[in-house]
PDB file of N, CA and C in Angstrom:
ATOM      1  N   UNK A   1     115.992 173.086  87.163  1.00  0.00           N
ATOM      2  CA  UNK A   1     116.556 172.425  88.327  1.00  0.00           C
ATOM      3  C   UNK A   1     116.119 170.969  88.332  1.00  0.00           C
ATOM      4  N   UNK A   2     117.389 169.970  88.590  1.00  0.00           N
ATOM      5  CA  UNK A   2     116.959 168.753  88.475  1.00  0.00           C
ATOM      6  C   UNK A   2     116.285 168.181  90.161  1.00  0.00           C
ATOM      7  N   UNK A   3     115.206 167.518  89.962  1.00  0.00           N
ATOM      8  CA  UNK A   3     114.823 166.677  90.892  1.00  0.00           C
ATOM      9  C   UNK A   3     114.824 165.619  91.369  1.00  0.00           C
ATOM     10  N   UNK A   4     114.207 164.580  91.974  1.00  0.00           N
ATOM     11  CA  UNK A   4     114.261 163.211  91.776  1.00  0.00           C
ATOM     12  C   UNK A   4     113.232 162.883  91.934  1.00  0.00           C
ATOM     13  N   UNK A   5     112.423 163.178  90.892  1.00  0.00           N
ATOM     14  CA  UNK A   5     111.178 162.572  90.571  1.00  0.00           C
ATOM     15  C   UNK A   5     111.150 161.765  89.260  1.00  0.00           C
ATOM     16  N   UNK A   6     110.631 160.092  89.891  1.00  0.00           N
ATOM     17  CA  UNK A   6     111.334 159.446  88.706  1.00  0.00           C
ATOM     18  C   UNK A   6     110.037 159.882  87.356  1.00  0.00           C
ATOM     19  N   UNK A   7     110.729 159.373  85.594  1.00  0.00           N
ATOM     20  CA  UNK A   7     110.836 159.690  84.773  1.00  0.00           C
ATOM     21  C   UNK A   7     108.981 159.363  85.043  1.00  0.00           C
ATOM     22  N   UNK A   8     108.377 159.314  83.984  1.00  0.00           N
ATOM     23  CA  UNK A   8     106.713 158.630  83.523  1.00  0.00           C
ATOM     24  C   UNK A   8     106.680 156.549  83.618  1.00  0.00           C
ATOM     25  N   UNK A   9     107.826 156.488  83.033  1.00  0.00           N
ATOM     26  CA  UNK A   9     108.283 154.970  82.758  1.00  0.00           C
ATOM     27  C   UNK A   9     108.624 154.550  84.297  1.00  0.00           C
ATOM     28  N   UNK A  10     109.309 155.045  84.499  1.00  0.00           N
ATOM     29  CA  UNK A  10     109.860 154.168  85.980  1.00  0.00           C
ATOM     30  C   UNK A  10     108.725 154.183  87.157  1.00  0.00           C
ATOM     31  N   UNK A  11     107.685 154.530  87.397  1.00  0.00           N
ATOM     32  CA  UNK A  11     106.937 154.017  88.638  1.00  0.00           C
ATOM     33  C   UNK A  11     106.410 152.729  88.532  1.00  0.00           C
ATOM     34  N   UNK A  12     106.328 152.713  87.084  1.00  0.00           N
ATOM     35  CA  UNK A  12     105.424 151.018  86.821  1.00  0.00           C
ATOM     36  C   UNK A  12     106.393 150.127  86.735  1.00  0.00           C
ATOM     37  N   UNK A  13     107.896 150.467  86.373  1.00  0.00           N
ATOM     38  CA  UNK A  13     109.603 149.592  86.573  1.00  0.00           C
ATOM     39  C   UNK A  13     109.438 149.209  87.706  1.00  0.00           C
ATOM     40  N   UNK A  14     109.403 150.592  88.844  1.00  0.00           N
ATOM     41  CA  UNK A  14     109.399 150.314  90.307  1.00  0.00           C
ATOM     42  C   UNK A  14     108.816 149.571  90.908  1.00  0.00           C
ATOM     43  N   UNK A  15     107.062 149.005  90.541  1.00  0.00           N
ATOM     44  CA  UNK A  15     106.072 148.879  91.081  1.00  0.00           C
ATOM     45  C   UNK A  15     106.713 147.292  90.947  1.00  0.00           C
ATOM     46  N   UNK A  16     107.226 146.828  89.495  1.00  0.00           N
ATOM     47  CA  UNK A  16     107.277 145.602  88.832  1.00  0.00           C
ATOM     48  C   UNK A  16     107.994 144.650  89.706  1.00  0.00           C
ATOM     49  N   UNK A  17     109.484 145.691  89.853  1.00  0.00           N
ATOM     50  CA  UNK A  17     110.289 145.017  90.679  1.00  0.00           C
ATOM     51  C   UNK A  17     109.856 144.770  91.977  1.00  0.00           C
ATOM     52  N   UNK A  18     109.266 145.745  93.069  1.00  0.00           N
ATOM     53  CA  UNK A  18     108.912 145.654  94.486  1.00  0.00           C
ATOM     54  C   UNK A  18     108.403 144.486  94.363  1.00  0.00           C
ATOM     55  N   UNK A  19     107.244 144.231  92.809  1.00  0.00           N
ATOM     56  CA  UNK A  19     106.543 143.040  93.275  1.00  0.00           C
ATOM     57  C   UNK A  19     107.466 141.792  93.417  1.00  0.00           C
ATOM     58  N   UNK A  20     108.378 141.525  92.142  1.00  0.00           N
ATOM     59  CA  UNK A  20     109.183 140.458  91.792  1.00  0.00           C
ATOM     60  C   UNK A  20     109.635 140.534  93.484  1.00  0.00           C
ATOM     61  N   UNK A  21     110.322 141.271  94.254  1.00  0.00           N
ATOM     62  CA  UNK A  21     111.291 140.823  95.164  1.00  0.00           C
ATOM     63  C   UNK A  21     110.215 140.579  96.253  1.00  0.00           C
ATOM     64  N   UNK A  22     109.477 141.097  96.126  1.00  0.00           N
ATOM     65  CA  UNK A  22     108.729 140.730  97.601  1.00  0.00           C
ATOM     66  C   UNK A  22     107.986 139.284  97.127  1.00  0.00           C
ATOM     67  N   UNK A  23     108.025 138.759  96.168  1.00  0.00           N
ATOM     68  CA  UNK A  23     107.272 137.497  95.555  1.00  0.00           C
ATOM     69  C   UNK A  23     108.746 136.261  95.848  1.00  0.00           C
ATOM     70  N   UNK A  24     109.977 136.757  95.483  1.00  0.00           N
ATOM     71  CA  UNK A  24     111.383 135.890  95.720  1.00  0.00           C
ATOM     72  C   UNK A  24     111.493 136.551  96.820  1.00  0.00           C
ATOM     73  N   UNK A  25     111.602 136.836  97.723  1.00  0.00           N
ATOM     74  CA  UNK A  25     112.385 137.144  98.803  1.00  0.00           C
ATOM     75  C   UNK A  25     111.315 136.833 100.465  1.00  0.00           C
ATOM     76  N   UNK A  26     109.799 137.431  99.823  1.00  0.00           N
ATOM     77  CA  UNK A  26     109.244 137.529 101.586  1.00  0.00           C
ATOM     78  C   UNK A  26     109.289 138.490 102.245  1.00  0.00           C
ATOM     79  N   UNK A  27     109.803 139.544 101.682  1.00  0.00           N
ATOM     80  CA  UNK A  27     109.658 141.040 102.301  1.00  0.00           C
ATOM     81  C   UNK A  27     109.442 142.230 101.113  1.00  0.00           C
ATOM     82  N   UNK A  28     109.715 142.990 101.912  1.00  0.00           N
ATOM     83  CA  UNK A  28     109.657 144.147 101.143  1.00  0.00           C
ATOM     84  C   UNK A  28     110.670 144.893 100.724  1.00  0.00           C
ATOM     85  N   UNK A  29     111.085 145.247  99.060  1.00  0.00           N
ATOM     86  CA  UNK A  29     112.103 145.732  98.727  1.00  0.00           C
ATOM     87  C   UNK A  29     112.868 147.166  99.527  1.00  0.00           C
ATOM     88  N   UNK A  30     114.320 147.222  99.642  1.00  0.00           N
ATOM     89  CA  UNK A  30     114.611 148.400 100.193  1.00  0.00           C
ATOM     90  C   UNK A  30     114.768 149.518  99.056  1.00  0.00           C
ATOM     91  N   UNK A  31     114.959 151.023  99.274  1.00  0.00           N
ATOM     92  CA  UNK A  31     115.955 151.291  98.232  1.00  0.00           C
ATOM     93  C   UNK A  31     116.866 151.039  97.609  1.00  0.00           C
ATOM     94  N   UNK A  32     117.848 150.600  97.803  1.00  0.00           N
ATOM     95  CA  UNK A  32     119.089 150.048  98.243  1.00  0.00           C
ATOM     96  C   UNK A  32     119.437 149.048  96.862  1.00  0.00           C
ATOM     97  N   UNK A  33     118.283 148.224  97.280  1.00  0.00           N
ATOM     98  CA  UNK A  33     117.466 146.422  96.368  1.00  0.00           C
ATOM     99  C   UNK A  33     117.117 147.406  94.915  1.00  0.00           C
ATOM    100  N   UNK A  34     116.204 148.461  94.923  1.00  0.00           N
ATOM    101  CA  UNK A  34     115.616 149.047  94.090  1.00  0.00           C
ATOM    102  C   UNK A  34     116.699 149.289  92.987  1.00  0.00           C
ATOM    103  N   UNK A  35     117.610 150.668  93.935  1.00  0.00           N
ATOM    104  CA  UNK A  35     118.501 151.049  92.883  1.00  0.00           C
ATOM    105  C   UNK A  35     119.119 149.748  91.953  1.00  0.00           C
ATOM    106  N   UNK A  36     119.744 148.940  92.625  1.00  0.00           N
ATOM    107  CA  UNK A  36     120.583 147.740  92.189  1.00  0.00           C
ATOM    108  C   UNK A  36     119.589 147.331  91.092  1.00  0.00           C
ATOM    109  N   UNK A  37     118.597 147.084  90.995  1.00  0.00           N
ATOM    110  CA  UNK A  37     117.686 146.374  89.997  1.00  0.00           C
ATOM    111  C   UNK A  37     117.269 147.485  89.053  1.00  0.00           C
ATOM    112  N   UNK A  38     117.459 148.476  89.096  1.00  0.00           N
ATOM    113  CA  UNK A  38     116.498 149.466  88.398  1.00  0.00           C
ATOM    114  C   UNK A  38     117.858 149.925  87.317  1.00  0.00           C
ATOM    115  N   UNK A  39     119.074 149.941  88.057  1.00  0.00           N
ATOM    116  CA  UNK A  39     119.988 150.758  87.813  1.00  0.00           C
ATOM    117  C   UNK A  39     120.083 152.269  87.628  1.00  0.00           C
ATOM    118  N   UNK A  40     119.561 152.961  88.654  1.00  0.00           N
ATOM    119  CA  UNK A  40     119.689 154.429  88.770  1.00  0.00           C
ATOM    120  C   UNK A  40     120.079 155.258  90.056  1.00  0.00           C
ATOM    121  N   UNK A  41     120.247 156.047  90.365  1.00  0.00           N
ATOM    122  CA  UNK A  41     120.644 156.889  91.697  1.00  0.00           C
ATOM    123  C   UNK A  41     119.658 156.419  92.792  1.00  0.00           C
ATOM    124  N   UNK A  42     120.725 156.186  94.257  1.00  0.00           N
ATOM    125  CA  UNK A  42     119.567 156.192  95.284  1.00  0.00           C
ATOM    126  C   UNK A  42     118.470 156.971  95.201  1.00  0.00           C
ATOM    127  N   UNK A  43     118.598 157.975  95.525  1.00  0.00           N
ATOM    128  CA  UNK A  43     117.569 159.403  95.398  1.00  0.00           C
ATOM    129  C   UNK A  43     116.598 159.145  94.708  1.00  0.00           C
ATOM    130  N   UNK A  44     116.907 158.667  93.285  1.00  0.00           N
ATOM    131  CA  UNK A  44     115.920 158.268  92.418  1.00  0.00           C
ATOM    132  C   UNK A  44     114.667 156.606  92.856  1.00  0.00           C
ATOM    133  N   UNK A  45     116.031 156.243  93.285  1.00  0.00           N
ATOM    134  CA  UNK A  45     115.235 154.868  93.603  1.00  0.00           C
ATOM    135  C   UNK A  45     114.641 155.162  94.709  1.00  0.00           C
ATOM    136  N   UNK A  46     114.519 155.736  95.823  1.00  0.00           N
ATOM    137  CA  UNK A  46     114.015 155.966  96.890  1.00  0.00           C
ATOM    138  C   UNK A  46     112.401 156.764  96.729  1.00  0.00           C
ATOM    139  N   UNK A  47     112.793 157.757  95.839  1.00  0.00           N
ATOM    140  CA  UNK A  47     111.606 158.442  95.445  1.00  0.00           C
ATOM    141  C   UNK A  47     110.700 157.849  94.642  1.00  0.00           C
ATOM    142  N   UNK A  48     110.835 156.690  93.900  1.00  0.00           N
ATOM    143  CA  UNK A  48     110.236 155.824  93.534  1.00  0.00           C
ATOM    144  C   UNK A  48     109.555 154.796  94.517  1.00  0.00           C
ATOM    145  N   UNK A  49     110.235 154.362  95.175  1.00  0.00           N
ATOM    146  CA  UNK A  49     109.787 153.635  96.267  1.00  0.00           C
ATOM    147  C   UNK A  49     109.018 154.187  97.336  1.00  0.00           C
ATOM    148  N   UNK A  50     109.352 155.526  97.449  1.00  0.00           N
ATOM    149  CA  UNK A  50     108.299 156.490  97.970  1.00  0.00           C
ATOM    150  C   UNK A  50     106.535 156.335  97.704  1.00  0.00           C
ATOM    151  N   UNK A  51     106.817 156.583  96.189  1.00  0.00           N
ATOM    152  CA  UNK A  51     105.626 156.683  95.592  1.00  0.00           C
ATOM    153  C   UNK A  51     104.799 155.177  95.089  1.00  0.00           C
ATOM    154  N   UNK A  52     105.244 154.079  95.503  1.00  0.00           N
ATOM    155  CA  UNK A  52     104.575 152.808  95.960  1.00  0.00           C
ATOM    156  C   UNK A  52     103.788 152.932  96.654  1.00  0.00           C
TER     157      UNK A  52
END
């Protein structure tokens, strides 16, 4: 059964980007921001962003 727990690779993708956008932007990345940059399923990006 598939989950959405992202892969081994993607929490430190995740971590990379939150930083980049919150470093250009001044806030804090959404899911939303995540998926778009990560290129993968909300679900996925969310659960990643979860685990930030």
């Amino acid at each position: 059964m598939w989950t959405a727990v992202p892969p081994p690779a993607r929490p430190g993708a995740a971590r990379c980007n939150a930083d980049d956008h919150h470093a250009e932007h001044g806030a804090p990345i959404t899911a939303a921001q995540l998926k778009t940059r990560m290129g993968v399923a909300l679900p996925l990006a969310s659960a990643a962003l979860a685990q930030l």
